[in-house]
PDB file of N, CA and C in Angstrom:
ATOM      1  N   UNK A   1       1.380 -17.426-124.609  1.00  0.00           N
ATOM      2  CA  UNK A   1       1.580 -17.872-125.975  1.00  0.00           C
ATOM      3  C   UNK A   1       1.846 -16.704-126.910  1.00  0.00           C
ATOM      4  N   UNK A   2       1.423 -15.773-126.981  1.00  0.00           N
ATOM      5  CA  UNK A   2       1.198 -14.580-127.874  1.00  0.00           C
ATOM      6  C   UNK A   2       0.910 -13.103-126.577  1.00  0.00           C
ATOM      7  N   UNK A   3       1.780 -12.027-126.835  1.00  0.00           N
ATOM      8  CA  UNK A   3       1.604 -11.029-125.788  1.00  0.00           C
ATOM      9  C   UNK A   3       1.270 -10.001-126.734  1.00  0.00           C
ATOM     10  N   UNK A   4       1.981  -8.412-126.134  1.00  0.00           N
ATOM     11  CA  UNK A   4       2.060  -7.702-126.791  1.00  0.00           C
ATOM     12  C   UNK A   4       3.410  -7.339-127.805  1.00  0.00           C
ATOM     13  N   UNK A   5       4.347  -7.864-127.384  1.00  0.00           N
ATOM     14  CA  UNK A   5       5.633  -7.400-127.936  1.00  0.00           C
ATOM     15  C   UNK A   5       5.673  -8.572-128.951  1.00  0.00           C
ATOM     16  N   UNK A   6       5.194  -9.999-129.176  1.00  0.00           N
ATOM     17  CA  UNK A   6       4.944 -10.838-130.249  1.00  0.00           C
ATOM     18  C   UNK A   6       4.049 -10.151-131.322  1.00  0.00           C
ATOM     19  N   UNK A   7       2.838  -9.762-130.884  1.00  0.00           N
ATOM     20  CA  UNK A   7       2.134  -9.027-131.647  1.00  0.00           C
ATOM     21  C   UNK A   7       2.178  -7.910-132.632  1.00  0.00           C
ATOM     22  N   UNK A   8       3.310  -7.303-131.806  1.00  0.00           N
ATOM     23  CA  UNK A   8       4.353  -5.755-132.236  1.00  0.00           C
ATOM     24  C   UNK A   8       4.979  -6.913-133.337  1.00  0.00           C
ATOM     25  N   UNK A   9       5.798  -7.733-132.908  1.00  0.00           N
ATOM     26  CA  UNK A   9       7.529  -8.230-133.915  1.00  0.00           C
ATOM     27  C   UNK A   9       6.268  -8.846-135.653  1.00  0.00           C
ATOM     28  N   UNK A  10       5.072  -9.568-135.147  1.00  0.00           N
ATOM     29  CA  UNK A  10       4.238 -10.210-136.047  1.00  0.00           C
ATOM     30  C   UNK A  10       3.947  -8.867-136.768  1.00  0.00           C
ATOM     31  N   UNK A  11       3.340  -8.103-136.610  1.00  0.00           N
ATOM     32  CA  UNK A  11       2.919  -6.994-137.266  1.00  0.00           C
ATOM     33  C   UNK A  11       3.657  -6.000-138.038  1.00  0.00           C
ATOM     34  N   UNK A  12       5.020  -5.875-137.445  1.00  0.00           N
ATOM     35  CA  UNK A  12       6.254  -5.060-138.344  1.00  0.00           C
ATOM     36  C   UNK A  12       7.073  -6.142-139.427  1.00  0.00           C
ATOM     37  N   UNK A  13       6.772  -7.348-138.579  1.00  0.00           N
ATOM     38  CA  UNK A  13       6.951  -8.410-140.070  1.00  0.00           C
ATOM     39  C   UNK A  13       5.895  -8.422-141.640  1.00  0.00           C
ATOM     40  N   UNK A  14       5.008  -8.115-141.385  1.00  0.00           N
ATOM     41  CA  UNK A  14       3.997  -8.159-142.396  1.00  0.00           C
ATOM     42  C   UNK A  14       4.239  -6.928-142.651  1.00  0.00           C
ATOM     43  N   UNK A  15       4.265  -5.605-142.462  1.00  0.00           N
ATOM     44  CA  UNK A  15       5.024  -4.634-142.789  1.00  0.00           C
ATOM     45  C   UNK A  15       6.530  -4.308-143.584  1.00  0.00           C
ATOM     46  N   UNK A  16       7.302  -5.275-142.944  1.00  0.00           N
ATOM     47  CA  UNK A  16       8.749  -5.006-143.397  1.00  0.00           C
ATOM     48  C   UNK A  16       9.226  -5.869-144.435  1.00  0.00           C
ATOM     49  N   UNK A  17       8.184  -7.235-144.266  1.00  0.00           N
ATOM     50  CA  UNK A  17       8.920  -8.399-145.128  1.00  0.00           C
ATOM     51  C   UNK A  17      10.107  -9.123-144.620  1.00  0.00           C
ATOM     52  N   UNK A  18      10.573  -8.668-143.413  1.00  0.00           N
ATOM     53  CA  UNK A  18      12.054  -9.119-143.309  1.00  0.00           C
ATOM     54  C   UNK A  18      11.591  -9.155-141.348  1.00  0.00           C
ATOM     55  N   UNK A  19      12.433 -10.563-140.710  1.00  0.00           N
ATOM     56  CA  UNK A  19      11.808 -10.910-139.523  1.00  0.00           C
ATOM     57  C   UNK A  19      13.510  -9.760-139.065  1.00  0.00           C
ATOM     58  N   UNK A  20      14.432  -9.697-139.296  1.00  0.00           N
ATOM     59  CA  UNK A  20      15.639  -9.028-138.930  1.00  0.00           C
ATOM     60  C   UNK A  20      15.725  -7.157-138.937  1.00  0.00           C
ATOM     61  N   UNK A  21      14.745  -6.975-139.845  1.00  0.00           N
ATOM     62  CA  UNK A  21      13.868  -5.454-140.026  1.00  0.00           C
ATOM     63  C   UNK A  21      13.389  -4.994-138.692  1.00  0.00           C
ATOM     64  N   UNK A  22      11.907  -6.222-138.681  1.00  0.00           N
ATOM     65  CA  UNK A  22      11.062  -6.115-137.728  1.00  0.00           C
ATOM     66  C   UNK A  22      11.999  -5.719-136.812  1.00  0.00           C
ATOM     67  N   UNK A  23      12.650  -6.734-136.468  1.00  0.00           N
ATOM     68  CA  UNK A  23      13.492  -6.702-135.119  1.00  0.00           C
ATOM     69  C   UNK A  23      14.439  -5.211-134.598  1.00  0.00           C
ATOM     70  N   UNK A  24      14.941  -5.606-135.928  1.00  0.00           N
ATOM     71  CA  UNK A  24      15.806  -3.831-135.959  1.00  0.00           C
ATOM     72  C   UNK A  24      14.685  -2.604-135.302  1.00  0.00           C
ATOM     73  N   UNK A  25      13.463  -2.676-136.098  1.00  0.00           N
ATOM     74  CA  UNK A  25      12.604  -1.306-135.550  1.00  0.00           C
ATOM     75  C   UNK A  25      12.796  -1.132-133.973  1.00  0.00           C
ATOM     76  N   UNK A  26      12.630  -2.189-133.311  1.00  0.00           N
ATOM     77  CA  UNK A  26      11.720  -2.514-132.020  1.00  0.00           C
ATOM     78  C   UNK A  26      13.177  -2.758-131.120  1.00  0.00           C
ATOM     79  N   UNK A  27      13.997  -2.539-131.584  1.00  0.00           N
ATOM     80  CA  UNK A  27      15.791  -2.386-130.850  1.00  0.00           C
ATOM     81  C   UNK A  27      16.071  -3.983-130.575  1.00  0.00           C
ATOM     82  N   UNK A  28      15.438  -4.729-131.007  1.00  0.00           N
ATOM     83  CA  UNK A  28      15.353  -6.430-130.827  1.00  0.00           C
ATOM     84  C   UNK A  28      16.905  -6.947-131.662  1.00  0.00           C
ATOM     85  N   UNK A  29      17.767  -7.883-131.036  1.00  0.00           N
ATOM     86  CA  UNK A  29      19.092  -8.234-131.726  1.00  0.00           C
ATOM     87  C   UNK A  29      18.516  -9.444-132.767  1.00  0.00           C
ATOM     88  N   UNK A  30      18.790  -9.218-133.821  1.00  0.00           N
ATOM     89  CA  UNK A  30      18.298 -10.455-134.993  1.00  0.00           C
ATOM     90  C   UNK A  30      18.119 -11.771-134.011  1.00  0.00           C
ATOM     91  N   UNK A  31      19.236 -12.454-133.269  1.00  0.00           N
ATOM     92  CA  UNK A  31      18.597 -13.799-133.208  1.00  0.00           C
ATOM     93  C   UNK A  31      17.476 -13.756-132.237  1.00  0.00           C
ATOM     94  N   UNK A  32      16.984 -12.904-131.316  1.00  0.00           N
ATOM     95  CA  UNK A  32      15.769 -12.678-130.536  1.00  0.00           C
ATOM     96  C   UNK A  32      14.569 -12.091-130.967  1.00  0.00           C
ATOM     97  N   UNK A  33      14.750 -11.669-132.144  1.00  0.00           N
ATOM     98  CA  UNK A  33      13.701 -12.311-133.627  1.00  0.00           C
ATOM     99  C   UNK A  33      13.256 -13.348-133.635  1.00  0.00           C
ATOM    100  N   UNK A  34      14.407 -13.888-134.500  1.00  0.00           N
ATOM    101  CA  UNK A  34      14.619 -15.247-134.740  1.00  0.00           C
ATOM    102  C   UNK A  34      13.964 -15.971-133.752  1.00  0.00           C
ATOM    103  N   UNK A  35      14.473 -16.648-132.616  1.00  0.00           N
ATOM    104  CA  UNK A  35      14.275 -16.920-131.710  1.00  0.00           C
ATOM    105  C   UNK A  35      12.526 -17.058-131.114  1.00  0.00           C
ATOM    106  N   UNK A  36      12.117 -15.650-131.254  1.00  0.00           N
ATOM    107  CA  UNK A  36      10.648 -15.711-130.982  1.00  0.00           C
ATOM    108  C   UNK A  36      10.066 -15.985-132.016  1.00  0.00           C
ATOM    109  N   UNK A  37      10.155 -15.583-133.059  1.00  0.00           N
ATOM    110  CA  UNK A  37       9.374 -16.591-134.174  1.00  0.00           C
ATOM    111  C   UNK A  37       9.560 -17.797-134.562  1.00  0.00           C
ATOM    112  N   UNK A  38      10.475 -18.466-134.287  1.00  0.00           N
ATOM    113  CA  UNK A  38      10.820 -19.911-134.123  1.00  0.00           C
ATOM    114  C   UNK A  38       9.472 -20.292-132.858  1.00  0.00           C
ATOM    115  N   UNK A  39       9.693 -19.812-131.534  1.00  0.00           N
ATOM    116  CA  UNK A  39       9.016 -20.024-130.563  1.00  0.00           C
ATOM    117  C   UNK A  39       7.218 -19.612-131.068  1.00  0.00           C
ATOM    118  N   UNK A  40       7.244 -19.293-131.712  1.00  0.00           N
ATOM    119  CA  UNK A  40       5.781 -18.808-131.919  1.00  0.00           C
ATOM    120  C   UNK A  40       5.127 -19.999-133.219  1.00  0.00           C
ATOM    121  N   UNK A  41       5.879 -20.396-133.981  1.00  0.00           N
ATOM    122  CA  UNK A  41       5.932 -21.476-135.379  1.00  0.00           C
ATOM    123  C   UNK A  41       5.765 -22.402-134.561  1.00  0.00           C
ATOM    124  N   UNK A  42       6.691 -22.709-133.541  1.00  0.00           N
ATOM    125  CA  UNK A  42       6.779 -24.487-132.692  1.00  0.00           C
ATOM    126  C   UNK A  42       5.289 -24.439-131.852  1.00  0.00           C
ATOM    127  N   UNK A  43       4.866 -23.799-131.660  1.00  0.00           N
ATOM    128  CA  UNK A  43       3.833 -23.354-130.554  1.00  0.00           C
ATOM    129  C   UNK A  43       2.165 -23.957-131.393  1.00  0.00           C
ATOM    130  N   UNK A  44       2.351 -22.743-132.114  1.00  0.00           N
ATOM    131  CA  UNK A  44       0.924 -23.072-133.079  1.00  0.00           C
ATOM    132  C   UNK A  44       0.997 -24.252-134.150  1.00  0.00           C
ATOM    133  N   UNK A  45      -0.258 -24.740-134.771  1.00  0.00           N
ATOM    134  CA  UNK A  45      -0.565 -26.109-135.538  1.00  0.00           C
ATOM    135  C   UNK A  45       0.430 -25.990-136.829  1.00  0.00           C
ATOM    136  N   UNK A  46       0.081 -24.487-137.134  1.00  0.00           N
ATOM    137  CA  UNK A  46       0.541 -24.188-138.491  1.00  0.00           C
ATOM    138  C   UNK A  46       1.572 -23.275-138.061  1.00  0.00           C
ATOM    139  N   UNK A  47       2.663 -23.051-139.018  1.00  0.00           N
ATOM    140  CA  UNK A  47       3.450 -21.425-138.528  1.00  0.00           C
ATOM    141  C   UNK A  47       2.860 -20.441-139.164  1.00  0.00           C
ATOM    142  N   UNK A  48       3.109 -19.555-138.300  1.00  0.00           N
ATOM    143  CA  UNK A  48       2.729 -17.808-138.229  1.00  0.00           C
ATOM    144  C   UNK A  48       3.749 -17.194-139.295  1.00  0.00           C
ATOM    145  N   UNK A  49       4.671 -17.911-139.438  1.00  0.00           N
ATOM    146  CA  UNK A  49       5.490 -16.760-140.373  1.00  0.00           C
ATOM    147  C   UNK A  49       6.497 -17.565-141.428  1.00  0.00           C
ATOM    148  N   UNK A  50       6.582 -17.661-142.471  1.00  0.00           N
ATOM    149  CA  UNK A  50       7.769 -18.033-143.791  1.00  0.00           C
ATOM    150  C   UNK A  50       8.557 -17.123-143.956  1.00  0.00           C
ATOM    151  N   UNK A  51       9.323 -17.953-143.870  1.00  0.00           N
ATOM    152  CA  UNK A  51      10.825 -17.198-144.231  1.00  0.00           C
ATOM    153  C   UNK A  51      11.297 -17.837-145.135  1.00  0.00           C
ATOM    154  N   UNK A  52      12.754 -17.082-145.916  1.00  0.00           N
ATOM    155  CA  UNK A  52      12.897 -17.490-146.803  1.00  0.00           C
ATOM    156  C   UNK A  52      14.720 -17.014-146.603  1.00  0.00           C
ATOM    157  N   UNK A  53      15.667 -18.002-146.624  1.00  0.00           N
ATOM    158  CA  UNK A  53      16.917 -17.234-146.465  1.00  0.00           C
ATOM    159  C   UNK A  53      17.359 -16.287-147.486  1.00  0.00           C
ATOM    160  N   UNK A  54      18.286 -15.157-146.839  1.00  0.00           N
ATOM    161  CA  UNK A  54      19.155 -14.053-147.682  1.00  0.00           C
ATOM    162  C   UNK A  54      20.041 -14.954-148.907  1.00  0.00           C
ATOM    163  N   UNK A  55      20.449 -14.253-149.751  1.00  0.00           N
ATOM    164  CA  UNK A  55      21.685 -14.549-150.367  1.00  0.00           C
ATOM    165  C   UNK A  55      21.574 -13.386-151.706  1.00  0.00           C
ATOM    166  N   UNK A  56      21.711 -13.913-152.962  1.00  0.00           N
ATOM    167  CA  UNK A  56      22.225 -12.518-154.088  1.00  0.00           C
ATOM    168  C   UNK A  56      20.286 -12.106-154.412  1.00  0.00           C
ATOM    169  N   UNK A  57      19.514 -12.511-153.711  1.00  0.00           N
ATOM    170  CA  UNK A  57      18.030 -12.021-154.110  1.00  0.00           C
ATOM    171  C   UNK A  57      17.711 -11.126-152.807  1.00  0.00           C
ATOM    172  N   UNK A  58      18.174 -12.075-151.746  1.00  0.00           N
ATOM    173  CA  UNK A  58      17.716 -11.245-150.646  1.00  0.00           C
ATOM    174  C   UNK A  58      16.850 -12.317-149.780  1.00  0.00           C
ATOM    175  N   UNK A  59      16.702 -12.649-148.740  1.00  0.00           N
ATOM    176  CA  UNK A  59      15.492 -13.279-148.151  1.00  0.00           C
ATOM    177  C   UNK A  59      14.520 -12.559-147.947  1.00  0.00           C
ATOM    178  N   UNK A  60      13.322 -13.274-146.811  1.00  0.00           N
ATOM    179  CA  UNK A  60      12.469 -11.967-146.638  1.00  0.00           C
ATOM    180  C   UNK A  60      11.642 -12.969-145.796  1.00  0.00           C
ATOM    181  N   UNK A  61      10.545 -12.780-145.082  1.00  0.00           N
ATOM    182  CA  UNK A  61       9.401 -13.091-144.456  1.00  0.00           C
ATOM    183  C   UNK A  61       8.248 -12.759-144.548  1.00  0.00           C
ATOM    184  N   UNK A  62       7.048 -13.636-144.641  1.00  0.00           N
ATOM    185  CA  UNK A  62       5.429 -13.192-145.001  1.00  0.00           C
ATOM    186  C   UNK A  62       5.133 -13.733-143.480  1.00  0.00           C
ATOM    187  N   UNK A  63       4.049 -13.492-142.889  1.00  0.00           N
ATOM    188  CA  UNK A  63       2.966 -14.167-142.751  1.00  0.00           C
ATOM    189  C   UNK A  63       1.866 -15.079-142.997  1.00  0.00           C
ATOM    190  N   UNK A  64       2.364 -16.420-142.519  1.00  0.00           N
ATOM    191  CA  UNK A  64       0.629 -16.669-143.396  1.00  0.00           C
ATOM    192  C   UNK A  64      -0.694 -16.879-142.749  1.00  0.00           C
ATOM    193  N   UNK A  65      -1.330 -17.503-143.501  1.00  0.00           N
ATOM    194  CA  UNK A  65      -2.678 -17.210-143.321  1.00  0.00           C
ATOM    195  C   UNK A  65      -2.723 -17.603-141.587  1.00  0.00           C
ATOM    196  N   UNK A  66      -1.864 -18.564-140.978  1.00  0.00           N
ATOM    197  CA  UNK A  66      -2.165 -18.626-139.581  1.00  0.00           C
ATOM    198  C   UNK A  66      -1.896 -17.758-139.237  1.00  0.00           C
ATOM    199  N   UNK A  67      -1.480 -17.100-139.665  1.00  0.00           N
ATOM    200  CA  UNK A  67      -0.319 -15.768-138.366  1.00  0.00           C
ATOM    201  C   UNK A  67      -1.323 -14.661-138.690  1.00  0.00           C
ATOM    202  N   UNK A  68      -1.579 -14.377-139.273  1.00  0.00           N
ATOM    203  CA  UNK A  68      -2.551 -13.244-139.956  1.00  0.00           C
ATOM    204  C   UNK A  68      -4.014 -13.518-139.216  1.00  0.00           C
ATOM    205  N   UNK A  69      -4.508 -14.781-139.013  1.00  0.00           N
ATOM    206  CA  UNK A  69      -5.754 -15.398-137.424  1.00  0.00           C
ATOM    207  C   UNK A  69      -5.207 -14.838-136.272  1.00  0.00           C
ATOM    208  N   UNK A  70      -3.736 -15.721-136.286  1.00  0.00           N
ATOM    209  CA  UNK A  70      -3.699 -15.534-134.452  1.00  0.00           C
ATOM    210  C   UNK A  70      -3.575 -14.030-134.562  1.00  0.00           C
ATOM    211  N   UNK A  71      -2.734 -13.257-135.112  1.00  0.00           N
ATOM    212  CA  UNK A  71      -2.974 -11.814-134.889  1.00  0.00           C
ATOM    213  C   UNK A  71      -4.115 -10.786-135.035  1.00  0.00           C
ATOM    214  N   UNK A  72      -4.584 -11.243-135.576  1.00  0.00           N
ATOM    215  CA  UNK A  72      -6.468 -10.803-135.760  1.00  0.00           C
ATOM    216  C   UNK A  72      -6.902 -11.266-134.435  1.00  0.00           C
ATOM    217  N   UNK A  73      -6.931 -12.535-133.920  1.00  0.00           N
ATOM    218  CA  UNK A  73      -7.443 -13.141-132.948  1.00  0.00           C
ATOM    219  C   UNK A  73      -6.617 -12.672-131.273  1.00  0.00           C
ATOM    220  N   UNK A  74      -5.737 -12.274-131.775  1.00  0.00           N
ATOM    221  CA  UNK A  74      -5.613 -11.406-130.294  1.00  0.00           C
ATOM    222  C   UNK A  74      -5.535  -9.841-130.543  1.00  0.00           C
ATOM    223  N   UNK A  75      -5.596  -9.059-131.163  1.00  0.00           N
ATOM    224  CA  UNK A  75      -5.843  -8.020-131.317  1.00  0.00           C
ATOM    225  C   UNK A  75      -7.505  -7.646-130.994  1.00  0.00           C
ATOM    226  N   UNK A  76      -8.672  -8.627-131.360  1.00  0.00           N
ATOM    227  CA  UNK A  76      -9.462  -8.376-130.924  1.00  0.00           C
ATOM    228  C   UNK A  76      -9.649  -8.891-129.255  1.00  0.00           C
ATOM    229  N   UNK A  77      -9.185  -9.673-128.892  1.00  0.00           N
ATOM    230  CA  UNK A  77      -9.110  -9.811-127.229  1.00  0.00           C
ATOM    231  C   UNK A  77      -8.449  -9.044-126.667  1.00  0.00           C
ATOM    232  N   UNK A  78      -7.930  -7.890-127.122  1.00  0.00           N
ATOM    233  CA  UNK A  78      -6.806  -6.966-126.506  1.00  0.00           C
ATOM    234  C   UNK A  78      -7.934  -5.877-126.440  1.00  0.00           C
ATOM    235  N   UNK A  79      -8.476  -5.882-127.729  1.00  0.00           N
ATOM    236  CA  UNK A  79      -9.597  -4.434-127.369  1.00  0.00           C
ATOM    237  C   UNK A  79     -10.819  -5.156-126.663  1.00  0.00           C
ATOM    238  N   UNK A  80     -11.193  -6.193-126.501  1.00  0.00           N
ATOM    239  CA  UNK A  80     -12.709  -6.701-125.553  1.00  0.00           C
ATOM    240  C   UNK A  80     -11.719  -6.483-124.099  1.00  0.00           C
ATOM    241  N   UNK A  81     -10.808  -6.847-123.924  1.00  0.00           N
ATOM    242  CA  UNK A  81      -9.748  -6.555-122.280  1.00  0.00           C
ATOM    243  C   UNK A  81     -10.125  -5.118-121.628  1.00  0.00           C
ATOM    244  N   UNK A  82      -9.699  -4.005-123.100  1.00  0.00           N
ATOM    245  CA  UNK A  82      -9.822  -2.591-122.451  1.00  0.00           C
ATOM    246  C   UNK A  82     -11.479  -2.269-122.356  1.00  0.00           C
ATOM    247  N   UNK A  83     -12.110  -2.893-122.970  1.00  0.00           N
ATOM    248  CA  UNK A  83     -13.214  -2.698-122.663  1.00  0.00           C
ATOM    249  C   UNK A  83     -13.838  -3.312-121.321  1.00  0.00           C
ATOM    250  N   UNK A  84     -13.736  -4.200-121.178  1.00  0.00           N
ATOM    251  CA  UNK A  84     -14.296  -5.001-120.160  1.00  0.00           C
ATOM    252  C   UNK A  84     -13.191  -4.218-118.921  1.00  0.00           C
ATOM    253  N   UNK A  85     -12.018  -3.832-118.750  1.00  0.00           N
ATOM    254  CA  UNK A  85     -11.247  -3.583-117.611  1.00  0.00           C
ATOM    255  C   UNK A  85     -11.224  -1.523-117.473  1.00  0.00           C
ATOM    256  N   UNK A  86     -11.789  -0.867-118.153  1.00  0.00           N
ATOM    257  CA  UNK A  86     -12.133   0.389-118.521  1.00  0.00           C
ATOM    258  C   UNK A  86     -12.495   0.693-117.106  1.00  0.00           C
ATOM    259  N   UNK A  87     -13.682   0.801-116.363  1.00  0.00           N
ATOM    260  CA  UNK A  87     -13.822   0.898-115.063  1.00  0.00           C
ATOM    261  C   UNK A  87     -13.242   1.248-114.100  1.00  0.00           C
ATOM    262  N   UNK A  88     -12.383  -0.129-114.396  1.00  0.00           N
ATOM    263  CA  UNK A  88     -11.844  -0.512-112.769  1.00  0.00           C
ATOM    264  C   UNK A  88      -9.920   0.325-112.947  1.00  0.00           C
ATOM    265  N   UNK A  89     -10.096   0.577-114.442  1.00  0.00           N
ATOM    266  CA  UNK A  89      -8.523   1.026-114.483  1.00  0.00           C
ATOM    267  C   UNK A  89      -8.495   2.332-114.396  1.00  0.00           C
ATOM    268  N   UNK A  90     -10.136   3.276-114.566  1.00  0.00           N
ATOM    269  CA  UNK A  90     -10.587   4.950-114.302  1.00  0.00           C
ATOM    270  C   UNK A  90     -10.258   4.898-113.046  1.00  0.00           C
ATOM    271  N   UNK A  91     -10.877   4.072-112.327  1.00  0.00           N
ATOM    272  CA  UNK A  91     -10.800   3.390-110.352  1.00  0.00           C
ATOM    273  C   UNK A  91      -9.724   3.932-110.166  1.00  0.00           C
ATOM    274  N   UNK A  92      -8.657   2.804-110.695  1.00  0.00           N
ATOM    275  CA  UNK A  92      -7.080   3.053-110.303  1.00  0.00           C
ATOM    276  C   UNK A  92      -6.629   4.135-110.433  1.00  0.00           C
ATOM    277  N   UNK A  93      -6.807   4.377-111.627  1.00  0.00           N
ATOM    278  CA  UNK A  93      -5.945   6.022-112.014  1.00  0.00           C
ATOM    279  C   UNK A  93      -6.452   7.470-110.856  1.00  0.00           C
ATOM    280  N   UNK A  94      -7.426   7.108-110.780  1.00  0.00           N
ATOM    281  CA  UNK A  94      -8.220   7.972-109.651  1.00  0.00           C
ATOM    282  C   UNK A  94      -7.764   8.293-108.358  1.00  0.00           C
ATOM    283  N   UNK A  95      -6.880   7.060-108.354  1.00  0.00           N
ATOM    284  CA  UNK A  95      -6.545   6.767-106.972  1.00  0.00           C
ATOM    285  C   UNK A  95      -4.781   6.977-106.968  1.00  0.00           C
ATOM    286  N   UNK A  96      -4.277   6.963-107.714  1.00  0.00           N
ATOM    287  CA  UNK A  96      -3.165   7.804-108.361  1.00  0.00           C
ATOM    288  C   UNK A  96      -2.774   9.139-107.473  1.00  0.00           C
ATOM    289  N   UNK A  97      -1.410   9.196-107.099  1.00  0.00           N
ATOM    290  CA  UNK A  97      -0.912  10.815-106.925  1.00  0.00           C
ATOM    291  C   UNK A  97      -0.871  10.905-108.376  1.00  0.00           C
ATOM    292  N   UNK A  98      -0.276  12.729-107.685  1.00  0.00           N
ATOM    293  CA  UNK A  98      -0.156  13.958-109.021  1.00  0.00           C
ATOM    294  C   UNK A  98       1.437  13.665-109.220  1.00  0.00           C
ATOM    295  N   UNK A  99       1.727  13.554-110.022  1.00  0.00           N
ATOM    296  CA  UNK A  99       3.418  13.582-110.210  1.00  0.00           C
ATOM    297  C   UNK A  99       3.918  14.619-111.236  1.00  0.00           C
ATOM    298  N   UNK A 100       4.342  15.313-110.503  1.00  0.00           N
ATOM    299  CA  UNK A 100       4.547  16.479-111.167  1.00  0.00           C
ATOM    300  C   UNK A 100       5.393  16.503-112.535  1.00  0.00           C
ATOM    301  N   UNK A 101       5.714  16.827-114.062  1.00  0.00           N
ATOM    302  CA  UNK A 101       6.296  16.702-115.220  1.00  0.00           C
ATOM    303  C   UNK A 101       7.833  17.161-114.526  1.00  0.00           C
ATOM    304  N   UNK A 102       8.821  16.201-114.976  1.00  0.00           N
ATOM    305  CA  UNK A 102      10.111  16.694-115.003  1.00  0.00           C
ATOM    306  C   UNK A 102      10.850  16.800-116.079  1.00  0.00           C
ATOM    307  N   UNK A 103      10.403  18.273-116.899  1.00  0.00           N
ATOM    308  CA  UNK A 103      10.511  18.384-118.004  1.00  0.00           C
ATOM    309  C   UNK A 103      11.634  20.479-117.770  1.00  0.00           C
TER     310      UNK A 103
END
């Protein structure tokens, strides 16, 4: 429903004001913006994000108050994840070759 790269496009939206901005930062083509925030609005009760079309003012995009939860609400399950998976991912890395810098 919500990953990390939704989380990224939600968060440079509340930043940028503009869902075509966001997109621009993150090398995303406007309608795959579009597109996922459509998919993210149809998904949840309420939508995550208002928009408002361009013309001689300009459009722009907020967040609202849902989108501003679900992103609160997985940002904190993203940090209880690294916490709870901390361990077992020292484990892994441990177990890791050396790969040398090809710099």
């Amino acid at each position: 429903m919500i990953g990390p790269g939704k989380a990224e496009l939600l968060e440079r939206i509340d930043r940028c004001g503009s869902i075509a901005a966001a997109g621009r930062e993150m090398g995303m083509s406007y309608k795959r913006a579009w597109q996922l925030i459509g998919t993210l609005n149809a998904m949840f009760r309420d939508p995550l994000v208002d928009s408002t079309r361009g013309g001689p003012g300009g459009g722009g995009a907020v967040l609202t108050d849902a989108g501003r939860h679900v992103l609160s609400l997985y940002r904190a399950f993203e940090t209880e994840a690294d916490k709870a998976g901390a361990t077992q991912l020292a484990q892994l890395r441990a177990l890791l070759r050396d790969i040398p810098d090809k710099t």
